[in-house]
C-alpha atoms as a PDB file:
ATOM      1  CA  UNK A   1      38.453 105.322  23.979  1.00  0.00           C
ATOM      2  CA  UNK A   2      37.937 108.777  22.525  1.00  0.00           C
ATOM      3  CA  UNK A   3      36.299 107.617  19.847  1.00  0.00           C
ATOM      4  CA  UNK A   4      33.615 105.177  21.611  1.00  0.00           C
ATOM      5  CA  UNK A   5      33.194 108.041  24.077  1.00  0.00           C
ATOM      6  CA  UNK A   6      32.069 110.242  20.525  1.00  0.00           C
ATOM      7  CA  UNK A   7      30.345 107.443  18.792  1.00  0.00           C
ATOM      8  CA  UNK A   8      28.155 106.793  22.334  1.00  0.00           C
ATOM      9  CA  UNK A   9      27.281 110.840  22.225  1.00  0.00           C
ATOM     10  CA  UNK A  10      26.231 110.793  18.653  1.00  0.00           C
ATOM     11  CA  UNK A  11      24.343 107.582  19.104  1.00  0.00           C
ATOM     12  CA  UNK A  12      22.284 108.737  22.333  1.00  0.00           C
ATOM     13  CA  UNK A  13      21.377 112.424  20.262  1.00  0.00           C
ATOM     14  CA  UNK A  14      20.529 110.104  16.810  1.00  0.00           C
ATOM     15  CA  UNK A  15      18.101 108.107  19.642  1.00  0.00           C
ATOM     16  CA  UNK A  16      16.863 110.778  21.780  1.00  0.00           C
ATOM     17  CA  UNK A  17      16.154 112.521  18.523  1.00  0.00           C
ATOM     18  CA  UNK A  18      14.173 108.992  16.977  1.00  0.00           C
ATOM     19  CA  UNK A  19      12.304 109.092  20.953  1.00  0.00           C
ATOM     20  CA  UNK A  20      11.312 112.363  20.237  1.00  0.00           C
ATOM     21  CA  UNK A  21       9.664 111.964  16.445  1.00  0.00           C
ATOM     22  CA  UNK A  22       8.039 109.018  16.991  1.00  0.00           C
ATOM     23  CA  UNK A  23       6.244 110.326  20.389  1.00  0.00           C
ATOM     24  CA  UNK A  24       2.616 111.462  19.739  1.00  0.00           C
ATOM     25  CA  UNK A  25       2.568 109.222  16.404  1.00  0.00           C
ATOM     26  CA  UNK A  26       0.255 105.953  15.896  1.00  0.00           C
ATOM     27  CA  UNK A  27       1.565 102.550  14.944  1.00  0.00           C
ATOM     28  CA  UNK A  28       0.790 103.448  10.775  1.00  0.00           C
ATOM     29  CA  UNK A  29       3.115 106.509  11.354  1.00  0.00           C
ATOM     30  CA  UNK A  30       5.730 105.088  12.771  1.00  0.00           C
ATOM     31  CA  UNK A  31       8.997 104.701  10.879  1.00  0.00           C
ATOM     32  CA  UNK A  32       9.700 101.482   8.990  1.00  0.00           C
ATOM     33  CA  UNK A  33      12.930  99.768  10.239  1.00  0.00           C
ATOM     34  CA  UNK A  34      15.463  98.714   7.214  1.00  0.00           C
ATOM     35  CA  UNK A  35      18.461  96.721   8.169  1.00  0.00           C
ATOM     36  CA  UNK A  36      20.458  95.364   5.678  1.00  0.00           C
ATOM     37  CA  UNK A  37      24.156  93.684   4.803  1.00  0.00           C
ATOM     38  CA  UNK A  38      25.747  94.641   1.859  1.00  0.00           C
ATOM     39  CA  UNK A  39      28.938  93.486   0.315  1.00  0.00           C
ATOM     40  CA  UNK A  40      31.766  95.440  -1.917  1.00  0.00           C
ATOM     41  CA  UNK A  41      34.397  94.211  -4.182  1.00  0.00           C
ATOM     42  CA  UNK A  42      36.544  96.675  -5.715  1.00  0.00           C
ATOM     43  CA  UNK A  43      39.675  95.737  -8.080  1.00  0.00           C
ATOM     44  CA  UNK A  44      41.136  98.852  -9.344  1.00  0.00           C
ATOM     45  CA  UNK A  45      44.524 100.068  -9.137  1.00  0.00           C
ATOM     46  CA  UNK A  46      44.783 103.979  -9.725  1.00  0.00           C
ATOM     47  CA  UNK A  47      42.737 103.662 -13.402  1.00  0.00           C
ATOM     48  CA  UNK A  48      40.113 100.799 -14.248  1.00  0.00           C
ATOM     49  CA  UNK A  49      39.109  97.735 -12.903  1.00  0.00           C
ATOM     50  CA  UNK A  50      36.126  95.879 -11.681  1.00  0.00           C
ATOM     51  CA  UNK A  51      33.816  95.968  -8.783  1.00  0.00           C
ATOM     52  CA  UNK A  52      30.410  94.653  -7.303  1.00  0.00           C
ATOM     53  CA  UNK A  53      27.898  94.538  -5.204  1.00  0.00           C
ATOM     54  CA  UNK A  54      25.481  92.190  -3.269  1.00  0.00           C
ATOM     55  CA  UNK A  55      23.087  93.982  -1.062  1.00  0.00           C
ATOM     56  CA  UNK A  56      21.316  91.271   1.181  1.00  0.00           C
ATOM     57  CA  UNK A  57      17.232  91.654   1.317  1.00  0.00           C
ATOM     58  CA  UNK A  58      16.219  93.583   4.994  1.00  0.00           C
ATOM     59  CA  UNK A  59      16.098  91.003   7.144  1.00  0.00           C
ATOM     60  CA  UNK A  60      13.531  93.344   9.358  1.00  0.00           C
ATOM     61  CA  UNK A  61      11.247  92.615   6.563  1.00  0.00           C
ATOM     62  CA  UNK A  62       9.940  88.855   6.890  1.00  0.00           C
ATOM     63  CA  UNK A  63       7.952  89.377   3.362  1.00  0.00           C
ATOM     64  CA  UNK A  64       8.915  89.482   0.100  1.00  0.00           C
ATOM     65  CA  UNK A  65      12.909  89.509   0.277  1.00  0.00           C
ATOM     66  CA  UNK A  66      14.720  91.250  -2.326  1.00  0.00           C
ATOM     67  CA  UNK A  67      18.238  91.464  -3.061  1.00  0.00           C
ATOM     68  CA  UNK A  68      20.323  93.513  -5.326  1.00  0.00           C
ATOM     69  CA  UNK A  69      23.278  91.875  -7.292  1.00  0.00           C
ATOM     70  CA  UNK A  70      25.406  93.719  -9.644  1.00  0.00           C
ATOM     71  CA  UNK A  71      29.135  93.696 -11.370  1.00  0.00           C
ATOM     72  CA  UNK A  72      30.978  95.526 -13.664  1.00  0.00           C
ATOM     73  CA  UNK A  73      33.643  98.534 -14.329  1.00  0.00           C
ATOM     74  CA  UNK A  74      34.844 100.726 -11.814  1.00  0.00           C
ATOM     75  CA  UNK A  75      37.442 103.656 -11.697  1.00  0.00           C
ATOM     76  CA  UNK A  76      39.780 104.450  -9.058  1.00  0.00           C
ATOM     77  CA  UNK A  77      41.950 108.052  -8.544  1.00  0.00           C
ATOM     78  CA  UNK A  78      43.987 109.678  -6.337  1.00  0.00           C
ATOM     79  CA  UNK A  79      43.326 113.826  -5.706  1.00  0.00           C
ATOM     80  CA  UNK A  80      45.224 115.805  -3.034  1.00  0.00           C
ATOM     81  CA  UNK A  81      48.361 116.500  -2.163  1.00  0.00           C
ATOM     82  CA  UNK A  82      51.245 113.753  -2.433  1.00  0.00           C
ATOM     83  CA  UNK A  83      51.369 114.056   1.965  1.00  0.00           C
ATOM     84  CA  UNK A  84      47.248 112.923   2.029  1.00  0.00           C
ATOM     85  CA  UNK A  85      46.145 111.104  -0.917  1.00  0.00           C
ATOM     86  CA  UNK A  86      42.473 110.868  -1.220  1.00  0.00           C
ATOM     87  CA  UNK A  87      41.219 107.953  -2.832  1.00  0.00           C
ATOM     88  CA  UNK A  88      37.784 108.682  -5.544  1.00  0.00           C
ATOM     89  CA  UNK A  89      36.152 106.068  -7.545  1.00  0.00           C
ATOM     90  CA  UNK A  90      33.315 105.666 -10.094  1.00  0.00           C
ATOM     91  CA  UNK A  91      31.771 102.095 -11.158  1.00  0.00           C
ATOM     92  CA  UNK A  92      29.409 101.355 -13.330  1.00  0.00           C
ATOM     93  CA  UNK A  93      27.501  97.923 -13.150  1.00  0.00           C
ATOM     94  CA  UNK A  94      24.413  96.075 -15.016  1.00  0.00           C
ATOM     95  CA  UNK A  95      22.537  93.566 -12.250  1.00  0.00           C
ATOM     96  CA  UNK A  96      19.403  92.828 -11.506  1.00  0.00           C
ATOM     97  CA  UNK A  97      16.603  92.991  -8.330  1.00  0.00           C
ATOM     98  CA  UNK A  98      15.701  89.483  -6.905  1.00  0.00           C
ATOM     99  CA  UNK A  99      12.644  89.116  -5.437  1.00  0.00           C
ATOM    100  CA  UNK A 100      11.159  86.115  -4.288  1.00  0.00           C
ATOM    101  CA  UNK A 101       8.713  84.418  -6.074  1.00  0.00           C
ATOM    102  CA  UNK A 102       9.036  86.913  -8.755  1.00  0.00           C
ATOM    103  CA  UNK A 103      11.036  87.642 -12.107  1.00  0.00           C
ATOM    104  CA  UNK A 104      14.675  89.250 -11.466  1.00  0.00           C
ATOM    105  CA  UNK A 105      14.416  93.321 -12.248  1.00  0.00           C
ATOM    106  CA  UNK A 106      17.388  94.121 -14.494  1.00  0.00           C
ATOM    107  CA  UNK A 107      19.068  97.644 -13.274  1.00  0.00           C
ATOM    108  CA  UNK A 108      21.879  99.940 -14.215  1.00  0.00           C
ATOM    109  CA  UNK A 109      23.426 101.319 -11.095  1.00  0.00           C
ATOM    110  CA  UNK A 110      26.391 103.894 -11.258  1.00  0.00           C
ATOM    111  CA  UNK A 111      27.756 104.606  -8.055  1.00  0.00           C
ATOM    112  CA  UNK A 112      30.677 107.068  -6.658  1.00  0.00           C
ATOM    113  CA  UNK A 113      32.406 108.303  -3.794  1.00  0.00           C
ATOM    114  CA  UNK A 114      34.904 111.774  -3.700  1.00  0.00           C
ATOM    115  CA  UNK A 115      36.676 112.151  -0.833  1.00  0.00           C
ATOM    116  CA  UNK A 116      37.353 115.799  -0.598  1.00  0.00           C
ATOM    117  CA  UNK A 117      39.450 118.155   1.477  1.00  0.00           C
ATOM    118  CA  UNK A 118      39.144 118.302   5.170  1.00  0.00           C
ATOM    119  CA  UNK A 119      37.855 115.060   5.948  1.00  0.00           C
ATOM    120  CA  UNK A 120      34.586 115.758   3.696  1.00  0.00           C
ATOM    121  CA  UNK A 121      33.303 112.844   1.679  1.00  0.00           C
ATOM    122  CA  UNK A 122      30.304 113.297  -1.278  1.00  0.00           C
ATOM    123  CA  UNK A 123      28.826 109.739  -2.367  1.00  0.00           C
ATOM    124  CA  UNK A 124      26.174 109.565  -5.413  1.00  0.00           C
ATOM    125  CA  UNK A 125      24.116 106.920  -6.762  1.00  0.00           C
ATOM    126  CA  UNK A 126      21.651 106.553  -9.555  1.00  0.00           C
ATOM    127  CA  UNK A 127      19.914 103.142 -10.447  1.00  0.00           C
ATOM    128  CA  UNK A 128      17.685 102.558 -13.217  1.00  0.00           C
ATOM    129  CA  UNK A 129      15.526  99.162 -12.828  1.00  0.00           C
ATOM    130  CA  UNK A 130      13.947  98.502 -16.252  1.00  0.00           C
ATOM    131  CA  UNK A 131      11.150  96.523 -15.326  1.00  0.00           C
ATOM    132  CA  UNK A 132       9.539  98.401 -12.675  1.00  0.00           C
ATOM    133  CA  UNK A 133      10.701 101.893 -14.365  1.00  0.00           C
ATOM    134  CA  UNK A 134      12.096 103.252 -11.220  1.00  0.00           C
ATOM    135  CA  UNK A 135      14.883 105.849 -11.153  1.00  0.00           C
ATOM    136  CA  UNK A 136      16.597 105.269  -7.476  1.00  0.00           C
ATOM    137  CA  UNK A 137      19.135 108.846  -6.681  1.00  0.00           C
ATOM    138  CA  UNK A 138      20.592 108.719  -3.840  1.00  0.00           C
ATOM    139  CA  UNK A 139      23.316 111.383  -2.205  1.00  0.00           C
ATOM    140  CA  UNK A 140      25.302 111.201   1.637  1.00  0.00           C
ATOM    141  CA  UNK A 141      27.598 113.842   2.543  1.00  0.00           C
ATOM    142  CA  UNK A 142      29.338 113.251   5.187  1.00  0.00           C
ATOM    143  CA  UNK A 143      32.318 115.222   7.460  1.00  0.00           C
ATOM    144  CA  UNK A 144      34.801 112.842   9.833  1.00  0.00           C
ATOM    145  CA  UNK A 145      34.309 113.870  13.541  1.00  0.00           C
ATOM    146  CA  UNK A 146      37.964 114.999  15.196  1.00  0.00           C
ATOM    147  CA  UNK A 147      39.549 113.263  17.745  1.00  0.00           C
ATOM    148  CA  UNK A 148      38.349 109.323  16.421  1.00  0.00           C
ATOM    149  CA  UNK A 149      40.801 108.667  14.367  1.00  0.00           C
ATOM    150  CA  UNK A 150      38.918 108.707  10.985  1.00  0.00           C
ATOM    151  CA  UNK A 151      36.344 106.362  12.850  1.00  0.00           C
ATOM    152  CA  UNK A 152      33.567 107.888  13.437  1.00  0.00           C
ATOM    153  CA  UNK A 153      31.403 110.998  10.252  1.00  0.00           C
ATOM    154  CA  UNK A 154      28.488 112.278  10.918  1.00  0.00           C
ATOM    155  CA  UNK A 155      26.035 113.873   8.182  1.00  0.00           C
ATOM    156  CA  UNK A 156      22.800 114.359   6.011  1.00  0.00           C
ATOM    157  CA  UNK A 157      21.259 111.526   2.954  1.00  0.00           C
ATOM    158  CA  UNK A 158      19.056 111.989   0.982  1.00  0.00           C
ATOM    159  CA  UNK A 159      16.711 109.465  -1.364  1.00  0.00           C
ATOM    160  CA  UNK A 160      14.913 110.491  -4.586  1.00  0.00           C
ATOM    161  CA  UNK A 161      12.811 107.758  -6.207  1.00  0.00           C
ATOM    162  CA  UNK A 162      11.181 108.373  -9.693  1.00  0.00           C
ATOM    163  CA  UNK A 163       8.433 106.354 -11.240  1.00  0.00           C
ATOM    164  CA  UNK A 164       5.383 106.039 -12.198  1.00  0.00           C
ATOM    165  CA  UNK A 165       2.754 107.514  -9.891  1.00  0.00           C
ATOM    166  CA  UNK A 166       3.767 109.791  -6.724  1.00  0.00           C
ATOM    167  CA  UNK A 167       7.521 110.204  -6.762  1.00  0.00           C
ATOM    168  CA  UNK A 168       9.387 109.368  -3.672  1.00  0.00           C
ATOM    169  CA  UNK A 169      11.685 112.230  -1.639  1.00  0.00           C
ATOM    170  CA  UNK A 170      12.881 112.422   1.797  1.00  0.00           C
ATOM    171  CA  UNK A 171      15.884 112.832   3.769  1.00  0.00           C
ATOM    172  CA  UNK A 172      17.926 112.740   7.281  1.00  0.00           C
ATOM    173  CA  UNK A 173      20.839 112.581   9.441  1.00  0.00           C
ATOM    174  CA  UNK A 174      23.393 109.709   9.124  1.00  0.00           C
ATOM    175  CA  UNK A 175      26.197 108.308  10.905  1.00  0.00           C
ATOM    176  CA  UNK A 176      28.562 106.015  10.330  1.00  0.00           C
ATOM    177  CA  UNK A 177      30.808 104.055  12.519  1.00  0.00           C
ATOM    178  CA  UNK A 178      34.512 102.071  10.725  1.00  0.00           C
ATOM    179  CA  UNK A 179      35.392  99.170  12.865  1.00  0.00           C
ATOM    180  CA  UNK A 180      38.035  98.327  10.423  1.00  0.00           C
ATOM    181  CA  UNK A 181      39.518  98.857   6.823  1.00  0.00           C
ATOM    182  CA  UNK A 182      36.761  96.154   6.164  1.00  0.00           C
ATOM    183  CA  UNK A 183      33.721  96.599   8.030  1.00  0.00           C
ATOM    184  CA  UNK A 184      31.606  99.798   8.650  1.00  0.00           C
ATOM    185  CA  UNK A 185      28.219 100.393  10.295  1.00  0.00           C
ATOM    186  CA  UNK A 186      25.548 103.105   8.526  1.00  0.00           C
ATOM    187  CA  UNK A 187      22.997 104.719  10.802  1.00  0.00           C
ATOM    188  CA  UNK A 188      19.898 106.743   9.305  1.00  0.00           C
ATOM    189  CA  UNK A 189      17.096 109.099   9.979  1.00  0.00           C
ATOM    190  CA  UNK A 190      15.352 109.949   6.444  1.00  0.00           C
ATOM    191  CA  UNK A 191      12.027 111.905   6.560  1.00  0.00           C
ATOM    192  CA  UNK A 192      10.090 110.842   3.938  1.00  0.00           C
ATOM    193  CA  UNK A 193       7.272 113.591   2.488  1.00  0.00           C
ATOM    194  CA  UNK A 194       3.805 112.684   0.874  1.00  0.00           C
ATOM    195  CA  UNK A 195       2.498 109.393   1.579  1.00  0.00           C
ATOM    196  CA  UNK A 196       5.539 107.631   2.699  1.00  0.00           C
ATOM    197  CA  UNK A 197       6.694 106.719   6.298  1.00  0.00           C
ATOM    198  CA  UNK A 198       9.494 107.715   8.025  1.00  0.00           C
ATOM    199  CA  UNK A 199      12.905 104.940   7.888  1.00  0.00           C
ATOM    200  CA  UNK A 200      15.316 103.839   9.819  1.00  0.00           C
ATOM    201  CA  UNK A 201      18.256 102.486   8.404  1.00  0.00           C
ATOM    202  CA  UNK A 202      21.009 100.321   9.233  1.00  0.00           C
ATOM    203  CA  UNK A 203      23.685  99.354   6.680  1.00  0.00           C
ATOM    204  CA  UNK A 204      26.329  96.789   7.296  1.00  0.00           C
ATOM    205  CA  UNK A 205      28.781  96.899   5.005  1.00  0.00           C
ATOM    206  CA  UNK A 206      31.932  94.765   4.292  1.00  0.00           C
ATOM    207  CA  UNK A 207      34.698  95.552   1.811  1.00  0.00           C
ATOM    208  CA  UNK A 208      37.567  93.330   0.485  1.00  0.00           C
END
């Protein structure tokens, strides 16, 4: 109960504080809304495996869907002490962007979590898509909120985007909610500068 008690808190501030930025602004400045479902594998013992992902197209988006696929190695270690292993890993994967109607986007995305001491976890991506010559980085850092019984962390993303013309940069508060050992709920605020609109996004992600 503790925990939905916390997560209800955090979620009324995240919306109050969405109310509040999006007061005063017209319909072009409004943020975009991104939900999406994404899917993890993972098969790694402490050492090297495999592991992929499948990131669904937004479904708030009704025109041109595009989903991300990608497979291949992944690294998984343990840090701390023997009492409170944390669990790390690294994978690097090949894939592609499919968009409809449209030639897939081949990609090389290395992604990576570190969980570090004191409930703190760091989480880094980069993706290169070839075809499109975008160069995607994108960092959370996020702390696990006491009393919720490692349910519930809080924390700041942030999205760098590299190509040709204006460069995209922004970034926000997150939250994100662990109904299970499987199944976890993302929440974001990113403040995009330059020409860009404001996002939210929602992540659903399942892991098995």
């Amino acid at each position: 109960m503790k925990t939905r008690r916390w997560f209800a808190m955090i979620l009324t501030l995240f919306c109050g504080t969405l109310a509040t930025t999006a007061a005063g602004q017209t319909p072009s400045q409004n943020p975009n809304l991104q939900v999406r479902f994404l899917l993890h594998k993972q098969v790694a013992a402490p050492g090297f495996g495999w592991a992929g992902w499948a990131v669904a197209s937004d479904v708030a988006n009704p025109f041109g869907q595009r989903g991300l696929l990608v497979a291949g190695v992944g690294y998984k270690w343990q840090s701390g002490p023997s009492t409170a292993l944390r669990v790390n890993w690294i994978e690097v994967m090949p894939g592609a962007f499919v968009t409809e109607h449209q030639r897939p986007d081949s990609v090389l995305d290395v992604r990576s979590s570190f969980n570090l001491a004191k409930g703190l976890n760091l989480s880094v991506e980069g993706l290169r898509a070839f075809g499109t010559k975008r160069t995607l980085l994108i960092t959370t850092f996020t702390a696990l909120v006491p009393g919720t019984d490692g349910r519930l962390r809080v924390g700041v993303e942030s999205d760098l985007i590299f190509r040709d013309g204006p460069d995209g940069k922004g970034g926000g508060w997150r939250i994100v909610y662990k109904f299970s050992s499987h199944a976890s709920l993302a929440v974001a605020y990113q403040f995009r500068f330059g020409v860009e609109r404001d996002f939210i996004r929602s992540y659903c992600l399942f892991s098995f």
